[in-house]
PDB file of N, CA and C in Angstrom:
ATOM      1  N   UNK A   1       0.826  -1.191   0.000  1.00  0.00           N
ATOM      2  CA  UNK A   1       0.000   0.000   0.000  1.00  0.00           C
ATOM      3  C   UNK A   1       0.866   1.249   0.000  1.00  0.00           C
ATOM      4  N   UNK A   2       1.313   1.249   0.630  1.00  0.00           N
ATOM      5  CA  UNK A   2       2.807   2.015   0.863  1.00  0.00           C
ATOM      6  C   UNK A   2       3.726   2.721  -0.740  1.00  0.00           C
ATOM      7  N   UNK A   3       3.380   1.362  -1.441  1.00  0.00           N
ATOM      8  CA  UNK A   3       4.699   1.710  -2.819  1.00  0.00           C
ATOM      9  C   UNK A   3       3.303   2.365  -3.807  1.00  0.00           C
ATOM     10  N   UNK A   4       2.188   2.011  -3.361  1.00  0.00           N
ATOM     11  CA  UNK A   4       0.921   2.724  -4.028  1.00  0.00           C
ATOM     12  C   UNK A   4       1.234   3.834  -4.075  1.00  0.00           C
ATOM     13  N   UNK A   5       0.824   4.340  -2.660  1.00  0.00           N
ATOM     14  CA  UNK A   5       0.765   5.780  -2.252  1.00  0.00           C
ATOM     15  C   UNK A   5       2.317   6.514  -2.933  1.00  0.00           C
ATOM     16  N   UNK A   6       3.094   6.252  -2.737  1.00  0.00           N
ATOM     17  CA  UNK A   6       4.350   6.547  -2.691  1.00  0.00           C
ATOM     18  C   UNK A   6       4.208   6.706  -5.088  1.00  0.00           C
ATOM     19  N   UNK A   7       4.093   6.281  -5.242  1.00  0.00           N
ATOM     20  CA  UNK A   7       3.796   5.814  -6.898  1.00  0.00           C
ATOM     21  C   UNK A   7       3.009   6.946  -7.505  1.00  0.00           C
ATOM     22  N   UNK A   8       1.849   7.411  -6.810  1.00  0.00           N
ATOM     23  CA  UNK A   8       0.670   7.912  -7.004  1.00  0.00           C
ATOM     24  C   UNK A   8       1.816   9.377  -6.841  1.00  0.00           C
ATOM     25  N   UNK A   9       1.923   9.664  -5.714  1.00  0.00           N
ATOM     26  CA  UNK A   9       2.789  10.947  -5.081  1.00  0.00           C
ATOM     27  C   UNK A   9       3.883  11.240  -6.096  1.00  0.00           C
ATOM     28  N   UNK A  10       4.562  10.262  -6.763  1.00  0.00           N
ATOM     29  CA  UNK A  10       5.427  10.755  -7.953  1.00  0.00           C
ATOM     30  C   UNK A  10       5.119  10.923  -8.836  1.00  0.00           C
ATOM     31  N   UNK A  11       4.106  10.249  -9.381  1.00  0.00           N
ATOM     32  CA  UNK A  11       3.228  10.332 -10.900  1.00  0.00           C
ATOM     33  C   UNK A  11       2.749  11.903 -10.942  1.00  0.00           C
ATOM     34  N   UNK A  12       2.168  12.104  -9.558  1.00  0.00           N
ATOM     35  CA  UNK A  12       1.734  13.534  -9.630  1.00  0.00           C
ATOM     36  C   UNK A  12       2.544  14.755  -9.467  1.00  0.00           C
ATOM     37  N   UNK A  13       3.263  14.765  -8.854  1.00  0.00           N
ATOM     38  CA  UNK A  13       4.822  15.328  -8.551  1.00  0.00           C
ATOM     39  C   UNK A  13       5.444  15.766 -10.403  1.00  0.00           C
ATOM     40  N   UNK A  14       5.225  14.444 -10.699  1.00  0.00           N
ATOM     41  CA  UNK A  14       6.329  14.985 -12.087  1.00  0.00           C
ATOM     42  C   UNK A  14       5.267  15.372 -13.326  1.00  0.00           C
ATOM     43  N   UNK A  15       4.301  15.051 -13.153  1.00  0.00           N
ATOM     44  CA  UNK A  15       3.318  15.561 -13.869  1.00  0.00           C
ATOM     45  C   UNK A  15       3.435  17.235 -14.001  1.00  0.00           C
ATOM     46  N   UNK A  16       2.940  17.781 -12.697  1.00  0.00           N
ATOM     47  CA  UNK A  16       3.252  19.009 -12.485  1.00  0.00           C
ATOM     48  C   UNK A  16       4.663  19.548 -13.049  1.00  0.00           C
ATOM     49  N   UNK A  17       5.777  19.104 -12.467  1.00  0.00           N
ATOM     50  CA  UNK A  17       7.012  19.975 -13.411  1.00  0.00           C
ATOM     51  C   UNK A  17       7.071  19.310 -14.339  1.00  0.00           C
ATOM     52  N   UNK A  18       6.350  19.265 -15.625  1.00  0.00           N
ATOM     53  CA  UNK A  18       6.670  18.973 -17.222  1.00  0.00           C
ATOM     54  C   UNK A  18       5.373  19.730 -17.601  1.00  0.00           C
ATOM     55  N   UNK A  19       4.391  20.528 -16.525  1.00  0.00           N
ATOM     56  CA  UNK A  19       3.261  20.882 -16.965  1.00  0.00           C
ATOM     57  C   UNK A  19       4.094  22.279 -17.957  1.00  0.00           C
ATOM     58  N   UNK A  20       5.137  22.584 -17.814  1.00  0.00           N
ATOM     59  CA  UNK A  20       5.085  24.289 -18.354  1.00  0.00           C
ATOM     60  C   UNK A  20       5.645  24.860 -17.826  1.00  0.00           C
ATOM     61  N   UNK A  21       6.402  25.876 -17.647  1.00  0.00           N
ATOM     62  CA  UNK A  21       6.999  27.237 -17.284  1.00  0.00           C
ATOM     63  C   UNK A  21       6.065  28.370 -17.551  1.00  0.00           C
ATOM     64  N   UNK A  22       6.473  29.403 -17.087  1.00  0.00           N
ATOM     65  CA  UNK A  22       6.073  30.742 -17.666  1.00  0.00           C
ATOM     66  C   UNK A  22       6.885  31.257 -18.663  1.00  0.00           C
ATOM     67  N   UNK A  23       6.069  31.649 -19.821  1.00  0.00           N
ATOM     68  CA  UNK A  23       6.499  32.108 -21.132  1.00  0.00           C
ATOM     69  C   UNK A  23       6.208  33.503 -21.362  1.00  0.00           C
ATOM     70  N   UNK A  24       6.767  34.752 -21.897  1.00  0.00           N
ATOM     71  CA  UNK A  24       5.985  35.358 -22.659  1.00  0.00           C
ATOM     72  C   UNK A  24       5.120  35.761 -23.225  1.00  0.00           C
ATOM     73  N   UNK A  25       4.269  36.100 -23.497  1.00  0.00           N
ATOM     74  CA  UNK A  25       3.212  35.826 -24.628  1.00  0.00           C
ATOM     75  C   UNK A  25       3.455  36.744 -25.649  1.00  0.00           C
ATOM     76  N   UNK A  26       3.342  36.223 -26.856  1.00  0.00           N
ATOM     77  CA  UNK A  26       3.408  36.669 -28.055  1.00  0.00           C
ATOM     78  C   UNK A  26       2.335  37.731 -28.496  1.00  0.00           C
ATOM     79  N   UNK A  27       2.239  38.588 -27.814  1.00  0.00           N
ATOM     80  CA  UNK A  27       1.342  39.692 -28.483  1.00  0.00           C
ATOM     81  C   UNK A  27       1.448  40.471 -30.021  1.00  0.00           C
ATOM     82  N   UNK A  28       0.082  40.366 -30.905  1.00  0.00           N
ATOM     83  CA  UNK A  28       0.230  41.074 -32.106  1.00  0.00           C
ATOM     84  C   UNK A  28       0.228  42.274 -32.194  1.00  0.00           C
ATOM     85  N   UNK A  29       0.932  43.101 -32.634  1.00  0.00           N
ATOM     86  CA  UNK A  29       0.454  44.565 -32.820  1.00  0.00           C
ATOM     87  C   UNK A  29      -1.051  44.254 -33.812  1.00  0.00           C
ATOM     88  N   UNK A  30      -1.753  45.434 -33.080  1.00  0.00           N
ATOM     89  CA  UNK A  30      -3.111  45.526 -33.733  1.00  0.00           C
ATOM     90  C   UNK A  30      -3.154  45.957 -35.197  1.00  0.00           C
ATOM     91  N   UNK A  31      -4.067  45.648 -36.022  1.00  0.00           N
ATOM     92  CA  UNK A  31      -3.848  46.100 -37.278  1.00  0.00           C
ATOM     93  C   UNK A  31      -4.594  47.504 -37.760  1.00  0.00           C
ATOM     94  N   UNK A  32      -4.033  48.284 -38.376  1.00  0.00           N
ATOM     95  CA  UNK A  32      -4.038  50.069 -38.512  1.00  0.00           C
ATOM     96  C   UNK A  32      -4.476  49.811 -40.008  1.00  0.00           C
ATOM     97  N   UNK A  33      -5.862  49.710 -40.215  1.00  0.00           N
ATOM     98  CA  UNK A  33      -6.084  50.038 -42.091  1.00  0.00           C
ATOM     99  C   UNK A  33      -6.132  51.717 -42.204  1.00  0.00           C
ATOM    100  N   UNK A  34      -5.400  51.684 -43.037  1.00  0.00           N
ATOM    101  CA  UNK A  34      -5.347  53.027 -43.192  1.00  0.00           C
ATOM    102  C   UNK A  34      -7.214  53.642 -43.842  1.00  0.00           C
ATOM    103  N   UNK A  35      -7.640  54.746 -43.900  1.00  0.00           N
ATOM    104  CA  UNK A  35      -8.507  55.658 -44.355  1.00  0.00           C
ATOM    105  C   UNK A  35      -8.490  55.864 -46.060  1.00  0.00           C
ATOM    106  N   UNK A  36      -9.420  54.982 -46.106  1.00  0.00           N
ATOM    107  CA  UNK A  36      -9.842  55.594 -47.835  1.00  0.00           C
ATOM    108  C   UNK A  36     -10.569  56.608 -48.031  1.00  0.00           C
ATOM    109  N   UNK A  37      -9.842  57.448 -49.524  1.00  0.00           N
ATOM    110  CA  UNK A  37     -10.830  58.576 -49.415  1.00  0.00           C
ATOM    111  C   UNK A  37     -11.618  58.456 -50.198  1.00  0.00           C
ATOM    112  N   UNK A  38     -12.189  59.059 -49.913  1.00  0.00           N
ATOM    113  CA  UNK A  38     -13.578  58.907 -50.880  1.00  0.00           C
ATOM    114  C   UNK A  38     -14.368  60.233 -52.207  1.00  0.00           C
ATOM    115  N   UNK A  39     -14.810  59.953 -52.643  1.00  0.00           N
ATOM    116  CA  UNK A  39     -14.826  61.088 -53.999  1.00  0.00           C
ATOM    117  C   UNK A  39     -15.662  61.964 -53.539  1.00  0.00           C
ATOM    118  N   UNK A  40     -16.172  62.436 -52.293  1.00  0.00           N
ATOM    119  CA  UNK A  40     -16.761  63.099 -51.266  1.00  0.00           C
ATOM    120  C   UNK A  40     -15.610  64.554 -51.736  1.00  0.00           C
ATOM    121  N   UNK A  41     -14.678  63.820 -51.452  1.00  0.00           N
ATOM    122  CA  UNK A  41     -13.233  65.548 -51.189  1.00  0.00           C
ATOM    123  C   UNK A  41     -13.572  66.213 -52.711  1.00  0.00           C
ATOM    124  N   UNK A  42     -13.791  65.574 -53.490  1.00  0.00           N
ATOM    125  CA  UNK A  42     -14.552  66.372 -55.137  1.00  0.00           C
ATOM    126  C   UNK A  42     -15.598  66.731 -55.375  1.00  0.00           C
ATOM    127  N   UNK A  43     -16.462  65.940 -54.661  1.00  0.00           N
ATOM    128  CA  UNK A  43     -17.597  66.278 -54.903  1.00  0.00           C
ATOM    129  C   UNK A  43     -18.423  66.941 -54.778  1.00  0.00           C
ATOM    130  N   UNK A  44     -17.831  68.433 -53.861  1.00  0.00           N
ATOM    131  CA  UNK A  44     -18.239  69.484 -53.046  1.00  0.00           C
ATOM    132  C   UNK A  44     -17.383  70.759 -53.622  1.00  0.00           C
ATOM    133  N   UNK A  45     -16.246  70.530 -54.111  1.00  0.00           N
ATOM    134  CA  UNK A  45     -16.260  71.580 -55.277  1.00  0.00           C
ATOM    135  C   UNK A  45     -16.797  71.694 -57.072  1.00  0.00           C
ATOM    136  N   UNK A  46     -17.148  70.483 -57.241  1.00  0.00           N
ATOM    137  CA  UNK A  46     -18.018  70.335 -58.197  1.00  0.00           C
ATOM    138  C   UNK A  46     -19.221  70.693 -58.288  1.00  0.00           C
ATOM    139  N   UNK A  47     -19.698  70.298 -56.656  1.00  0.00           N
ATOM    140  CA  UNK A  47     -21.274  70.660 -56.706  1.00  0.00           C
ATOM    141  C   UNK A  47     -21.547  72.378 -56.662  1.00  0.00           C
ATOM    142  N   UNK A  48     -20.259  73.338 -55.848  1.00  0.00           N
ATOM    143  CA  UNK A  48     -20.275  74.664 -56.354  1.00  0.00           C
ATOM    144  C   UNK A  48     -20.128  74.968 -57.291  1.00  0.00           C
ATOM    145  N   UNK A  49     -19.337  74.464 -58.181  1.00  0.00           N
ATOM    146  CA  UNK A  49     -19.100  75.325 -59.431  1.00  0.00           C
ATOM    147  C   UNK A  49     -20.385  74.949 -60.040  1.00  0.00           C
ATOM    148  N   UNK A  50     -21.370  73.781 -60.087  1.00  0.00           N
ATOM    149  CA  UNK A  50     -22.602  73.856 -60.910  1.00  0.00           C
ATOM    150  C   UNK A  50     -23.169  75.115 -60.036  1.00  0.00           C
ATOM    151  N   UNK A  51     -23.719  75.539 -58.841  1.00  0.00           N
ATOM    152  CA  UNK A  51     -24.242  76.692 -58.240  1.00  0.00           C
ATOM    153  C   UNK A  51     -23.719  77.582 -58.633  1.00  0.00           C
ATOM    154  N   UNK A  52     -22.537  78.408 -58.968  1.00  0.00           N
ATOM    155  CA  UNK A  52     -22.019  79.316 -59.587  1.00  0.00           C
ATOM    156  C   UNK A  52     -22.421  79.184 -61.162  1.00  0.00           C
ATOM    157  N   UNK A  53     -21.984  78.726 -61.915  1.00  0.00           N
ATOM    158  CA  UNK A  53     -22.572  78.104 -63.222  1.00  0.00           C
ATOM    159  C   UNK A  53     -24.098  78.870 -63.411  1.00  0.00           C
ATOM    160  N   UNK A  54     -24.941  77.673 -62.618  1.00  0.00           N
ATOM    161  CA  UNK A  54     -26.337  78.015 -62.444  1.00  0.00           C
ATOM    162  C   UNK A  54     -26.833  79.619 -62.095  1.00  0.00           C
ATOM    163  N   UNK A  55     -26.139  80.102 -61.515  1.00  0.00           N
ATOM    164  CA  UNK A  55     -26.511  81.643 -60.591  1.00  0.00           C
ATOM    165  C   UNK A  55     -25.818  82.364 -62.303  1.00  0.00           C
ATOM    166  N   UNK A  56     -24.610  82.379 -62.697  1.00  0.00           N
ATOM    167  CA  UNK A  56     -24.561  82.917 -63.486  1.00  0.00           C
ATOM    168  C   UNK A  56     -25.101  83.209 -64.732  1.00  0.00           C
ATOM    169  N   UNK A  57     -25.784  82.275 -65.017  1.00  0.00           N
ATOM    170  CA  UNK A  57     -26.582  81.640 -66.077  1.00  0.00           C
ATOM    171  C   UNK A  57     -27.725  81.961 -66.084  1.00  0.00           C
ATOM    172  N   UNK A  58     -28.183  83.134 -64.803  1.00  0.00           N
ATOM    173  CA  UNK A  58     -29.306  83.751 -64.454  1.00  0.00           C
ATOM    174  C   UNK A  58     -29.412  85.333 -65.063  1.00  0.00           C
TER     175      UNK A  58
END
């Protein structure tokens, strides 16, 4: 009973130190998509020059 107990107590013993160390962790930098532009930045001096256009055309 003895070499049981004693058996059991090492099995678990070495279990534990082969479980792992403490590592690092490999963290990703997050990913940065850059900003598309959009035809918005034109489309607001276009839409004046038709209002100018139009007013002149009056």
């Amino acid at each position: 009973m003895k070499k049981i107990a004693l058996a059991a107590a090492l099995s678990l013993a070495a279990s534990t130190a082969f479980a792992g160390g403490l590592a690092t962790p490999i963290v990703e930098p997050p990913v940065v998509e850059a900003k598309t532009s959009s035809s918005s930045g034109i489309l607001i001096p276009l839409l004046l020059l038709v209002i100018v256009a139009a007013a002149a055309s009056k």
